[in-house]
Each structure stands twice: as C-alpha cells, then as structure tokens.
N, C-alpha and C. Protein backbone atom coordinates (compact mmCIF):
# COMPACT_ATOMS: atom_id res chain seq x y z
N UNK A 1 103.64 68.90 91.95
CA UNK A 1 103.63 70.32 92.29
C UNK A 1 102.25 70.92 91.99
N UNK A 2 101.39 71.80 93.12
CA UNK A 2 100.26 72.37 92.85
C UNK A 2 100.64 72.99 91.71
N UNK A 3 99.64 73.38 90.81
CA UNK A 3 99.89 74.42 89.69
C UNK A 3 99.29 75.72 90.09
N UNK A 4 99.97 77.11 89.88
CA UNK A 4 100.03 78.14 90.49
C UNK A 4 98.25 78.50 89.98
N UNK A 5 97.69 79.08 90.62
CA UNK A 5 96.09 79.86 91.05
C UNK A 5 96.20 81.02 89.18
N UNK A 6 94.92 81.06 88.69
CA UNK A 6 94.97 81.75 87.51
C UNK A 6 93.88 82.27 87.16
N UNK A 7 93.23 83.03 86.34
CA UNK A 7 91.96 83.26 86.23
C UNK A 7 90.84 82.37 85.96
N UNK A 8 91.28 81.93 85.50
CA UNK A 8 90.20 80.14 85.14
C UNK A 8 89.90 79.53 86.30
N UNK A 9 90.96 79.22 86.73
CA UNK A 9 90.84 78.26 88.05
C UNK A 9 90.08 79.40 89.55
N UNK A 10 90.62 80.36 89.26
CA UNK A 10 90.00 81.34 90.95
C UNK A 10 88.24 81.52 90.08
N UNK A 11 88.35 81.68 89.06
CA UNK A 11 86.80 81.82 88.47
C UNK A 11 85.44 80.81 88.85
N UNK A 12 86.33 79.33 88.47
CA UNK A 12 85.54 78.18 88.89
C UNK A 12 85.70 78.30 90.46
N UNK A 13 86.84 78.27 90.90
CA UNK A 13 86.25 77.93 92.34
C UNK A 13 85.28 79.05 93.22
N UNK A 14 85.45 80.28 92.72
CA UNK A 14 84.37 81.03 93.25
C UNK A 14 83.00 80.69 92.53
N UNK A 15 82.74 80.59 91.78
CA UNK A 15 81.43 79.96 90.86
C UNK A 15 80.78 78.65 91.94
N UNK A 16 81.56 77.62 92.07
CA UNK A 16 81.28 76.72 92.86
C UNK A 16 81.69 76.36 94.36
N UNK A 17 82.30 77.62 95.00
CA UNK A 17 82.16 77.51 96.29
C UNK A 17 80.94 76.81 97.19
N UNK A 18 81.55 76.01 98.14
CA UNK A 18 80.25 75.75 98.80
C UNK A 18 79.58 76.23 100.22
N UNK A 19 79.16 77.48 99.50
CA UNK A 19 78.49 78.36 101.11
C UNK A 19 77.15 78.84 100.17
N UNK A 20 76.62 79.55 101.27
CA UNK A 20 74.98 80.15 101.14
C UNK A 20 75.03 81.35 99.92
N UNK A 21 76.29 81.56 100.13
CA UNK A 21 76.45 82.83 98.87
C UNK A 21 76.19 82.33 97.31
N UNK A 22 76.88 81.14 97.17
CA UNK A 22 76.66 81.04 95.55
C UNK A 22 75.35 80.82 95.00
N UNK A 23 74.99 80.30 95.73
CA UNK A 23 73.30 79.79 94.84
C UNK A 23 72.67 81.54 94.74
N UNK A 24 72.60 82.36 95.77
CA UNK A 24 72.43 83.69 95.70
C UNK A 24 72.99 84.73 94.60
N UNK A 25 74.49 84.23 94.15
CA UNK A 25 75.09 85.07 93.12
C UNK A 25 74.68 84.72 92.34
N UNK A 26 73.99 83.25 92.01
CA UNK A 26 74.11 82.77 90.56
C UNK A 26 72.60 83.19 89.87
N UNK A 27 71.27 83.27 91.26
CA UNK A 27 70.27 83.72 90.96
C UNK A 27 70.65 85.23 90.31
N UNK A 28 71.61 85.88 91.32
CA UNK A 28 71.57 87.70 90.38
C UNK A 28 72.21 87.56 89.15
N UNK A 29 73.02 86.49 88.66
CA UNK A 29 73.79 86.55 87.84
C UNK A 29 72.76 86.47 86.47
N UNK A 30 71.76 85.01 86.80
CA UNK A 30 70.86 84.70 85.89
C UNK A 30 69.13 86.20 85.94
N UNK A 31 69.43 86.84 87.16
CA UNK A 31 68.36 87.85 86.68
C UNK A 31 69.24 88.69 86.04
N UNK A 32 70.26 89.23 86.53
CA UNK A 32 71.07 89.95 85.38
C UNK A 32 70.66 89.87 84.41
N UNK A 33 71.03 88.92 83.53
CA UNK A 33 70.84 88.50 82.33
C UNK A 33 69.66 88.62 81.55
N UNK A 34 68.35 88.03 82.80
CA UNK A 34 67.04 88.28 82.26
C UNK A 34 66.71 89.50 81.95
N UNK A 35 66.73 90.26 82.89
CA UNK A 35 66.64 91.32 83.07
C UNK A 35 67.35 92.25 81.96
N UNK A 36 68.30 91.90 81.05
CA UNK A 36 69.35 92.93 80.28
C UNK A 36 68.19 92.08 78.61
N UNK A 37 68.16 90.74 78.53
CA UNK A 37 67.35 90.20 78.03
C UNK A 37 65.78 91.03 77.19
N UNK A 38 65.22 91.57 78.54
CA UNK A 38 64.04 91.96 78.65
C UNK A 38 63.95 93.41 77.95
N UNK A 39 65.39 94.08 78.68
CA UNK A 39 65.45 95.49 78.22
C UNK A 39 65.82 95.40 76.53
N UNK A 40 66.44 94.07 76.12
CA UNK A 40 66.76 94.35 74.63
C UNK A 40 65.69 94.38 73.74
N UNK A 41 64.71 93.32 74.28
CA UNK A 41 63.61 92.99 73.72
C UNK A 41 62.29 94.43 73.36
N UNK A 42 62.38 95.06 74.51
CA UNK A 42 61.20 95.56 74.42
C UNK A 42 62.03 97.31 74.49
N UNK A 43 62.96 97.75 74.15
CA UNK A 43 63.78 98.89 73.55
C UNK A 43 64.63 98.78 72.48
N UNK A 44 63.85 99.15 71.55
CA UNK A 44 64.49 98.92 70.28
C UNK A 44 66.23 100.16 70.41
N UNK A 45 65.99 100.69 71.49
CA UNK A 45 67.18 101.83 71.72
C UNK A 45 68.56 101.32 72.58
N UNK A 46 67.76 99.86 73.11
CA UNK A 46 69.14 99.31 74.13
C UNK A 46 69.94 98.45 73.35
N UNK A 47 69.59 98.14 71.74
CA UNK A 47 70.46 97.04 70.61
C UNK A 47 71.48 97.79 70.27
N UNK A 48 72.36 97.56 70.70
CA UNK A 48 73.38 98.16 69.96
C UNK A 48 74.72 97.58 71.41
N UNK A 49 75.70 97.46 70.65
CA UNK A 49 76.96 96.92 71.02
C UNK A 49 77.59 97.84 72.32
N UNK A 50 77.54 99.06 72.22
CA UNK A 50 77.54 100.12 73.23
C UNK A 50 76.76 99.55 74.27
N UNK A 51 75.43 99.62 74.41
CA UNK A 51 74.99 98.80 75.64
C UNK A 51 75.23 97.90 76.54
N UNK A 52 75.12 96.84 75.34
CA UNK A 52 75.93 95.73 75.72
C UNK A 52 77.34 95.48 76.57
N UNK A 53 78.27 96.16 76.15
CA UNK A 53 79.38 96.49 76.47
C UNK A 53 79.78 96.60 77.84
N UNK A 54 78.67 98.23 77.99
CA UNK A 54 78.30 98.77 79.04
C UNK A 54 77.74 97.75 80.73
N UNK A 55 76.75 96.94 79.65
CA UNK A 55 76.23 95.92 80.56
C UNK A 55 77.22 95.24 81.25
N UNK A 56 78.39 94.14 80.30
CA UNK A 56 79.24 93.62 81.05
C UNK A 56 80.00 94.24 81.79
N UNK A 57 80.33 95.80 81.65
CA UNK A 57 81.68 96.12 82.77
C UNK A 57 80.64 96.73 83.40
N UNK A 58 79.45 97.05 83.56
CA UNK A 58 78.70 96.54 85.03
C UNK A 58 78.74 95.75 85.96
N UNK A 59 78.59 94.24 85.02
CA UNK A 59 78.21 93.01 85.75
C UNK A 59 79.69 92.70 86.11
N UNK A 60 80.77 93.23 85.80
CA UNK A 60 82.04 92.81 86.22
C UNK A 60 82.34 93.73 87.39
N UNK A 61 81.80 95.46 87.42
CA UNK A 61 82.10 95.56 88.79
C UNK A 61 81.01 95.50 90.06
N UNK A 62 79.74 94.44 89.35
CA UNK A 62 78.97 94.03 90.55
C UNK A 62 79.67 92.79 91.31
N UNK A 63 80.30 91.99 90.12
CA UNK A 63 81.29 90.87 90.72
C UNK A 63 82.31 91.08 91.69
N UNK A 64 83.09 92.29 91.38
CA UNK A 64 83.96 92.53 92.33
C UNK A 64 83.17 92.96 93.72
N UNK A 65 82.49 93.39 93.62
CA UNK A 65 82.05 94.29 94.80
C UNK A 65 81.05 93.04 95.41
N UNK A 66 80.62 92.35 95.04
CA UNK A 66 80.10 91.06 95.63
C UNK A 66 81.09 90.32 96.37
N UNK A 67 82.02 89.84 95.65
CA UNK A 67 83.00 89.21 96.20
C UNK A 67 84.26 89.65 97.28
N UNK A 68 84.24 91.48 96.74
CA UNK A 68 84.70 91.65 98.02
C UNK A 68 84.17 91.45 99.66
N UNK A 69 82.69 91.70 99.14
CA UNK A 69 81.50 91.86 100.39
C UNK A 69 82.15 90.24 101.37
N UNK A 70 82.18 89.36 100.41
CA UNK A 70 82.51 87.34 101.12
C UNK A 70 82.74 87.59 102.18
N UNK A 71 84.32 88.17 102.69
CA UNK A 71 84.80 88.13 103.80
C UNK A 71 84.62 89.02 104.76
N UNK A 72 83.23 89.60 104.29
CA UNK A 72 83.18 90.81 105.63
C UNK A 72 81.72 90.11 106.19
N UNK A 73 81.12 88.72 106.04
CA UNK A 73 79.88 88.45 106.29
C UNK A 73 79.83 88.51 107.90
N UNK A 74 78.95 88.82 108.67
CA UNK A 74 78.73 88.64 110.15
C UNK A 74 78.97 86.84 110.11
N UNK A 75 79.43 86.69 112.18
CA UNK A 75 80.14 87.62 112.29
C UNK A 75 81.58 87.60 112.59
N UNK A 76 82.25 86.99 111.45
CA UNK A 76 83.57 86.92 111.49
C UNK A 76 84.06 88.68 110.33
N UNK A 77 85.10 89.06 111.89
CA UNK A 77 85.06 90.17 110.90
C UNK A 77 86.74 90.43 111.03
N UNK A 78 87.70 89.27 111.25
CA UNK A 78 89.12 89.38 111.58
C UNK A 78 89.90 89.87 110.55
N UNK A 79 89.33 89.37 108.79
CA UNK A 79 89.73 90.65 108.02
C UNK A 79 89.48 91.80 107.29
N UNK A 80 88.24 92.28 108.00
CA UNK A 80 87.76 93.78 108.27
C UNK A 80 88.62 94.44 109.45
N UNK A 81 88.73 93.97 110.24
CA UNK A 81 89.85 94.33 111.33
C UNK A 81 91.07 94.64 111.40
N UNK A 82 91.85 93.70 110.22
CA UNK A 82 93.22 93.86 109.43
C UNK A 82 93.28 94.92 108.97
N UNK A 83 92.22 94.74 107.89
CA UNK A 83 92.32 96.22 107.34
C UNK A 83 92.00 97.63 108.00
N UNK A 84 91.12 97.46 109.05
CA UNK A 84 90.86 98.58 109.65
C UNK A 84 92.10 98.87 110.22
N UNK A 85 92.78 98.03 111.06
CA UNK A 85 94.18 98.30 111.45
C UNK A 85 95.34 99.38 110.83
N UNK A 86 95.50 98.08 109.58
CA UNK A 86 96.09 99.09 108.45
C UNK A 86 95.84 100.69 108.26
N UNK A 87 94.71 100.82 108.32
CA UNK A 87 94.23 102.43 108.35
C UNK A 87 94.70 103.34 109.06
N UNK A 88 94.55 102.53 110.43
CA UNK A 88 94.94 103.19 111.92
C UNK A 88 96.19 103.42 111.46
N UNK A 89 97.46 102.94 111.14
CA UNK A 89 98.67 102.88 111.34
C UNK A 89 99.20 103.93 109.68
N UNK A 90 97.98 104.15 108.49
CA UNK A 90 98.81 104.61 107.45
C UNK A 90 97.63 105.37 107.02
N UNK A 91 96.81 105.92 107.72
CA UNK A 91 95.90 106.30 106.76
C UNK A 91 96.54 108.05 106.41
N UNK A 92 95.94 108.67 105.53
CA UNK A 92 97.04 110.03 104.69
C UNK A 92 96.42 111.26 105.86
N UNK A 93 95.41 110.84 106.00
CA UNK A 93 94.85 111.79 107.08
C UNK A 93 94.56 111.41 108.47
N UNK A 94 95.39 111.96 109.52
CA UNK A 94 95.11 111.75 110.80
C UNK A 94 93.74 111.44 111.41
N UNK A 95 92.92 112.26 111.25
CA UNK A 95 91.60 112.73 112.01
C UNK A 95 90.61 110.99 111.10
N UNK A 96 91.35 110.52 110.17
CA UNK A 96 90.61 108.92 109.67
C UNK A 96 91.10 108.20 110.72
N UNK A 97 92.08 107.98 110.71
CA UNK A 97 93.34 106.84 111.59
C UNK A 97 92.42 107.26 113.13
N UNK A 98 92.25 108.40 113.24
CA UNK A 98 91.50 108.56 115.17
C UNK A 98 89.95 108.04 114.91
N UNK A 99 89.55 108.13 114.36
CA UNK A 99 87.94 107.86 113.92
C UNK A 99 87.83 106.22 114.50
N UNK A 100 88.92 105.44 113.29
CA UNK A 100 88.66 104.34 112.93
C UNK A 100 89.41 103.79 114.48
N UNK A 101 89.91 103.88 115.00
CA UNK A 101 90.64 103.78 116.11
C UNK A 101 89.94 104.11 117.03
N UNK A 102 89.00 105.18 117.36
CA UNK A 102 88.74 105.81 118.45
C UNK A 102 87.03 104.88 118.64
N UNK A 103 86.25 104.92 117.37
CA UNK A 103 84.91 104.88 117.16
C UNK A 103 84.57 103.07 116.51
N UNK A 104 85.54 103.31 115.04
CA UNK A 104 84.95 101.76 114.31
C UNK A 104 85.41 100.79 114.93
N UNK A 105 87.02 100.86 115.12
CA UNK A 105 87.43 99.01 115.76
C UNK A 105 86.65 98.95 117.19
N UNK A 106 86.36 99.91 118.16
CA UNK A 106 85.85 99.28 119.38
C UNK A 106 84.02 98.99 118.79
N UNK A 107 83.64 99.19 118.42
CA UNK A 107 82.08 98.90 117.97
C UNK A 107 81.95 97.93 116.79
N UNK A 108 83.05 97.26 116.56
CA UNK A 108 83.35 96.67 114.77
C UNK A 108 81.88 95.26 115.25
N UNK A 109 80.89 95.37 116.07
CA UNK A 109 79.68 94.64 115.92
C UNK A 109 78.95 95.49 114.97
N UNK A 110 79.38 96.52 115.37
CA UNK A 110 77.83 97.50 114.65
C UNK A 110 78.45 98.13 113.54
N UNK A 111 79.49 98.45 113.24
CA UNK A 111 80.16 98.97 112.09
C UNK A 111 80.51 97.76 110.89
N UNK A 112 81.12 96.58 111.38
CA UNK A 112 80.64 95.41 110.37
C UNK A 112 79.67 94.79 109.68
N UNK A 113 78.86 94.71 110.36
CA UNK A 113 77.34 94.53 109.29
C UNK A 113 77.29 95.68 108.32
N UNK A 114 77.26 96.53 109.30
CA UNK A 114 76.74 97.86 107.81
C UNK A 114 77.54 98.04 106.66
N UNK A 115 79.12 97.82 107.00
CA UNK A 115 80.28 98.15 105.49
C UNK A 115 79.81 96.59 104.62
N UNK A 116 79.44 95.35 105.58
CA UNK A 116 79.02 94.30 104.16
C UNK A 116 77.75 94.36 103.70
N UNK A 117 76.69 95.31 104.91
CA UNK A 117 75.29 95.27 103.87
C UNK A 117 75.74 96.73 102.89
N UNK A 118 76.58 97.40 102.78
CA UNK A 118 76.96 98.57 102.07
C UNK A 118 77.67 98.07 100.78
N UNK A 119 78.60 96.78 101.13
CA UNK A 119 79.16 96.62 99.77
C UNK A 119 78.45 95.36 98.97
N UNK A 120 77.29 94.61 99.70
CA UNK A 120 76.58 93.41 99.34
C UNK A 120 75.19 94.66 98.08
N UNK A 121 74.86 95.25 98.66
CA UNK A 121 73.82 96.87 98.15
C UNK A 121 74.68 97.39 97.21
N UNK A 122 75.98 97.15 97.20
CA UNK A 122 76.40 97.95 95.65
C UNK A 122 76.47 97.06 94.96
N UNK A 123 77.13 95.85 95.00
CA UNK A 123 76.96 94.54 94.17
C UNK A 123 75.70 94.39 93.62
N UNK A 124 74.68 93.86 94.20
CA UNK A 124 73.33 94.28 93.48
C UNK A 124 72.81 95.36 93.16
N UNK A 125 73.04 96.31 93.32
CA UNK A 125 72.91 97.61 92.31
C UNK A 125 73.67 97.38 91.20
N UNK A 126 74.47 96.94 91.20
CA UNK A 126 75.31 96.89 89.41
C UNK A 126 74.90 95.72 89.20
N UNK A 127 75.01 94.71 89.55
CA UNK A 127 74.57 93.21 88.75
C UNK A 127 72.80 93.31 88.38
N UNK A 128 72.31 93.87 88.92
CA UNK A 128 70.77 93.79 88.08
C UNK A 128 70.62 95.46 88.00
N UNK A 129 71.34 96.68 87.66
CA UNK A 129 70.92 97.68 86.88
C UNK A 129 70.01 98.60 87.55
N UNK A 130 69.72 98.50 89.50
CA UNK A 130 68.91 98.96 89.70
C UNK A 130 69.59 100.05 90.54
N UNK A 131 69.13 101.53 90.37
CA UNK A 131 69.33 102.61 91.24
C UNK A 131 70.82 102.81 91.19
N UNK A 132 71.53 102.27 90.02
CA UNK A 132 72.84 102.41 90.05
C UNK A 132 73.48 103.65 90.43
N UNK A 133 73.22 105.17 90.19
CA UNK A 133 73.33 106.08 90.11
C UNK A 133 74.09 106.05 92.20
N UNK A 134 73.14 105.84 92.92
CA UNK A 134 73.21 105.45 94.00
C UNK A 134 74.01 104.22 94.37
N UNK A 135 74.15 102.95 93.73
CA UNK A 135 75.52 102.67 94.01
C UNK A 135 76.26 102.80 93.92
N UNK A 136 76.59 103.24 92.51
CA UNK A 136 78.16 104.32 92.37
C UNK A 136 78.45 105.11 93.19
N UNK A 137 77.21 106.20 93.67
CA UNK A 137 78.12 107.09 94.86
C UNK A 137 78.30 105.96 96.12
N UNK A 138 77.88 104.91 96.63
CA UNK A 138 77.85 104.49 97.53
C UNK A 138 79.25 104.16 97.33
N UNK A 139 79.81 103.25 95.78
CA UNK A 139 81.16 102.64 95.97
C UNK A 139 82.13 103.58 95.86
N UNK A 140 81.66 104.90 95.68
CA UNK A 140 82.43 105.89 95.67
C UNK A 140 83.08 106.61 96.65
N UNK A 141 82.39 107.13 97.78
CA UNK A 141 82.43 106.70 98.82
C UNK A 141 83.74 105.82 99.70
N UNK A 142 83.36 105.02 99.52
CA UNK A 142 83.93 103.15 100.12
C UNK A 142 85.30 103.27 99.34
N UNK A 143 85.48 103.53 98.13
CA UNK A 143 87.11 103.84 97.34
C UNK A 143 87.53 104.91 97.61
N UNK A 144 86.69 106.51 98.19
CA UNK A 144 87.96 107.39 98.86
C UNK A 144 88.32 106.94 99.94
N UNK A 145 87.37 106.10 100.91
CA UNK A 145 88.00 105.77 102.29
C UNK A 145 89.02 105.20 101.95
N UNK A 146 89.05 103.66 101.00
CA UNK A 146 89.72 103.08 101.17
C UNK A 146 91.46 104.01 100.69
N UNK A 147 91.10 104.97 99.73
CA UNK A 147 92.40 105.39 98.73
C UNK A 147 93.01 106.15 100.18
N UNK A 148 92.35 106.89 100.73
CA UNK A 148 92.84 107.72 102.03
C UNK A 148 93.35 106.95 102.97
N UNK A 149 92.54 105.89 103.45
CA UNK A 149 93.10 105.25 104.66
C UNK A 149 93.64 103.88 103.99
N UNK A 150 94.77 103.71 103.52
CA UNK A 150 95.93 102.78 102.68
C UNK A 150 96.64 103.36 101.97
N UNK A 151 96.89 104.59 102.22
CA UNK A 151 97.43 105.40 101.20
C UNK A 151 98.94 104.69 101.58
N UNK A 152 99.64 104.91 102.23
CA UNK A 152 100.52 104.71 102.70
C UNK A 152 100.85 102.81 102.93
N UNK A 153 99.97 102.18 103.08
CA UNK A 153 99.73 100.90 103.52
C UNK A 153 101.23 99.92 102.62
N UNK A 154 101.97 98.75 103.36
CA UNK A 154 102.99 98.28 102.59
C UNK A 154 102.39 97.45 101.73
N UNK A 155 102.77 97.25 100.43
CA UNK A 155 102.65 96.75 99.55
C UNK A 155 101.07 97.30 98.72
N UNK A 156 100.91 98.35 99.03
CA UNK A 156 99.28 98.78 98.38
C UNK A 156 100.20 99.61 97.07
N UNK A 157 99.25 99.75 96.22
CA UNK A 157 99.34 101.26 95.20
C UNK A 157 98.19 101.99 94.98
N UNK A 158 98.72 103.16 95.63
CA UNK A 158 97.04 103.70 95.88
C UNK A 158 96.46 104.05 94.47
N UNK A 159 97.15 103.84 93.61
CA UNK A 159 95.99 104.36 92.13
C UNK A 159 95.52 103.28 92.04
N UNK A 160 95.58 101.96 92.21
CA UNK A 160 94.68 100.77 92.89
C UNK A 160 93.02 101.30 93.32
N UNK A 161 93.18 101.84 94.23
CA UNK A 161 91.56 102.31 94.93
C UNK A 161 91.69 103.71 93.88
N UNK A 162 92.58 104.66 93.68
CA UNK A 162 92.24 105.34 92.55
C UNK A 162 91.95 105.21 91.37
N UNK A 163 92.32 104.33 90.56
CA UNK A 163 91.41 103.67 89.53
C UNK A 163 89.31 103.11 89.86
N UNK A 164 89.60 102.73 90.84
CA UNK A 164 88.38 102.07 91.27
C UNK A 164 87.41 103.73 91.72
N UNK A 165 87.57 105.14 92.16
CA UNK A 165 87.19 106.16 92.80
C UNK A 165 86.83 106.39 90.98
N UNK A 166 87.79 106.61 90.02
CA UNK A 166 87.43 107.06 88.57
C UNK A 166 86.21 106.11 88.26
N UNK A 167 86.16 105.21 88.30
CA UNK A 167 85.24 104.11 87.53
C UNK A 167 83.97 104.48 88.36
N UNK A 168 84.18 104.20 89.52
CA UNK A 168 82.71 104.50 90.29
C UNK A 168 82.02 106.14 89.86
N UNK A 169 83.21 107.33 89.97
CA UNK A 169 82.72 108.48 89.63
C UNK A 169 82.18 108.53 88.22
N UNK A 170 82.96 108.04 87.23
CA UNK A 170 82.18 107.70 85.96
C UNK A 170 80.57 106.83 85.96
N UNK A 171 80.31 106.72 86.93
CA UNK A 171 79.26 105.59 86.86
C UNK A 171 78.50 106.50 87.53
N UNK A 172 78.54 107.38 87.95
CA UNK A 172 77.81 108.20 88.67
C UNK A 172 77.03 109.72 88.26
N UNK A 173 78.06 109.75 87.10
CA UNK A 173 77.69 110.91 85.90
C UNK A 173 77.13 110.03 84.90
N UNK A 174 77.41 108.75 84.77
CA UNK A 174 76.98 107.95 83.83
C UNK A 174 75.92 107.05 83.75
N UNK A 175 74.78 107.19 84.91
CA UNK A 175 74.45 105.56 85.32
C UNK A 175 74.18 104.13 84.55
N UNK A 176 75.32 102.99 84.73
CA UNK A 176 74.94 102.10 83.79
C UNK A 176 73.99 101.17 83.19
N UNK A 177 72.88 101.16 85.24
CA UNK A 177 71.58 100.92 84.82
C UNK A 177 70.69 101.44 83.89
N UNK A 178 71.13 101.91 83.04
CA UNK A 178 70.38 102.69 81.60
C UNK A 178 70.51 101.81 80.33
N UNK A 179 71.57 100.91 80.87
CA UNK A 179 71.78 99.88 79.80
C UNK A 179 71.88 98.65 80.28
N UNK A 180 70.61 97.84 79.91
CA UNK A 180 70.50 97.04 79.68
C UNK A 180 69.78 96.54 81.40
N UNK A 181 69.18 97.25 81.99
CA UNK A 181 69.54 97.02 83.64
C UNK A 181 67.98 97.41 83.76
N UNK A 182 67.73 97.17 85.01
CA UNK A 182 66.91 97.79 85.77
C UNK A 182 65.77 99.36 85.45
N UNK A 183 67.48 100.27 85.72
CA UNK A 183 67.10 101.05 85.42
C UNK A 183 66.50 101.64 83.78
N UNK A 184 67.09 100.45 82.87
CA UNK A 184 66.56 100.98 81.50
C UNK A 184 65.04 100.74 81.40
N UNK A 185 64.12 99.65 82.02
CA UNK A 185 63.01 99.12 82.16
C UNK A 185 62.00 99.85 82.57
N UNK A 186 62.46 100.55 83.51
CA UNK A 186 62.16 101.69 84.44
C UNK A 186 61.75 102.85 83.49
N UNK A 187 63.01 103.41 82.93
CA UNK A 187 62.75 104.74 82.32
C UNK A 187 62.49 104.65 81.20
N UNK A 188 62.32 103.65 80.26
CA UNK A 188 61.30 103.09 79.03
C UNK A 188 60.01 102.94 79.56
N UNK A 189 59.35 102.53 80.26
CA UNK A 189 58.19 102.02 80.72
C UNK A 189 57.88 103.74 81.04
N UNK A 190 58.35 104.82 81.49
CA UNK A 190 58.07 106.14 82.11
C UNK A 190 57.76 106.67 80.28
N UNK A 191 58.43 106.79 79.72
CA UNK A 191 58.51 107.37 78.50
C UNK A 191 57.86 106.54 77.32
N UNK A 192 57.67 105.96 77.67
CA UNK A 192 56.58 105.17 76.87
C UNK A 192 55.17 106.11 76.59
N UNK A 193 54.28 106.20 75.42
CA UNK A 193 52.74 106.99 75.05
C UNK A 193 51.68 105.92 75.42
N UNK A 194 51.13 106.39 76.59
CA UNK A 194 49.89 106.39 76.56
C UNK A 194 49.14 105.48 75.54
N UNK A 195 48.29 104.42 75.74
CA UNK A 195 47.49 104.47 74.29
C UNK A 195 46.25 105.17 73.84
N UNK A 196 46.05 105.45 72.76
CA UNK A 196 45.32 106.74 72.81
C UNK A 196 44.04 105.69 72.48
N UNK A 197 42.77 106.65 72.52
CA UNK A 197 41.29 105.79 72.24
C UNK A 197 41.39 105.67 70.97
N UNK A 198 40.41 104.01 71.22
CA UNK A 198 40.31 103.36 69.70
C UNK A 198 39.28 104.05 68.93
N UNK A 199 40.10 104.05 67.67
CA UNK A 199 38.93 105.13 66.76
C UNK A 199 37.55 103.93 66.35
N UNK A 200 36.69 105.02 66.39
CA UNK A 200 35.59 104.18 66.22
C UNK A 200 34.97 103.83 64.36
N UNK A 201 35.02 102.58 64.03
CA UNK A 201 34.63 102.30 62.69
C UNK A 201 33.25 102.93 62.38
C-alpha cells in the first residue's frame, strides 16, 4: 500500500523535482540566507530572535507563493483556467464573474503570463527581502481576487484566502524586508554616517 503524502515527503519531492524551477528556487533559497546572513553581520540591530523569526515566516510565504506560481508557467495554463472557471460560476460579485468571462478566459495568452510573472515577483520579493512592501500589496491584491471570486466555490473556505488577505495586509504596514532581507541592507547602508576627515597628527 502507497503510504499516504505528508509534510516530509511533499517537502522532499518539491525540493527535488526535476524541472528548470528547482535549481532556480534553491539559488533564492541559498541567497535568502546569504543575504539575511549579511544583514546579521553588519547590523548589530537585526540580532535578535524577533528578526529572525520574522525572516522565516517570510521565507515561508515566499515558498508558498513560488510554488503556487509552478502550475501557472506558460504555456500550459488548464489549471489557471479551472480556476478561472470557478470564478465565472461563484464569484460574490457579478461584475468579477463578467470580467473574467467576458475579458480574461478569451485572452488567457496574455492574461497568463502576467498572473505567473505576478505571483513568481511576489515569491522573490519575500524570499530575498527585496521591495517587500510592494509585494505584499501585490499578494494582496491576488488574495482579494481570489477571496471574492471563490467565495462561494465547492469545497473552498473563504477565510482560507482570508487568512492569506490578513498576512499579506500585515506585511504591508509591516514590511518584512526590514528583517533580515534586502530591504534591511538597503536602509542600513542609507543610515549609516558618513566618515568624517581623518584628524591630522
């Protein structure tokens, strides 16, 4: 008997999938790191456990948002389509369901690239700390569509994408690239003094 799918096991096999994506995640995964590395080293203000913290449920919702991006790569886009469907048929507001119906599924060439370079751009905004402020609203965004158009959807719970709309909005009043990221490198290096002239002996 297969043994049922678990976090260990879906962990490794996404880790070692064999497509063009992993060697790509594993580089952001390892600048991540450098990069959070770098900020500890040279801000005596980013040591502390709070940061840290901060850092990983970053790098955990750059993971998700990476991995959601997988199945929307050009140009197979049959379950971007599903779901767009779904929308059509339950979304909470009419004038979404005509949009996505009227405008996205007949153009889903030109509307598919952009929702995976949109959710591939928030993934690396949280996994290396950069301009986060701006991916949060981006995934923010991307979780009211989704909470609006699935509201209704069978077997969804919309505090599902509502949980995910809180976290992103928190990240957006909050930006996490401040810790340990990108953005901390950035705005240390800005606030950093000048060196002043060497006094003369």
């Amino acid at each position: 008997m297969k043994p049922e799918p678990n976090a260990a096991t879906d962990l490794l096999a996404f880790l070692t999938k064999p497509e063009w994506t992993t060697p790509v995640f594993w580089a952001l995964l390892v600048a991540s790191a450098a990069i959070a590395l770098a900020a500890w080293r040279q801000n005596p203000g980013q040591r502390s456990g709070h940061h840290l913290g901060i850092w990983l449920l970053r790098l955990t919702m750059g993971v998700m948002w990476w991995q959601g991006s997988l199945w929307k790569i050009p140009p197979n886009y049959d379950g971007l389509v599903f779901w767009m469907k779904q929308i059509v048929d339950h979304a909470a507001i009419p004038l979404q369901a005509k949009l996505v119906a009227r405008f996205v599924l007949p153009n889903i060439a030109l509307f598919g690239p952009a929702v995976y370079a949109t959710e591939a751009a928030i993934a690396v905004c949280f996994l290396l700390g950069l301009l986060t402020r701006f991916g949060a609203m981006l995934g923010l965004l991307m979780a009211v569509n989704l909470w609006l158009g699935l509201y209704s959807a069978p077997n969804e719970w919309p505090w599902t994408y509502g949980f995910l709309i809180v976290v992103q909005a928190l990240f957006v009043l909050d930006p996490p690239g401040r810790s340990l990221g990108l953005d901390a490198l950035g705005s240390y290096r800005r606030a950093a003094p000048l060196p002043g002239p060497r006094s003369r002996d």
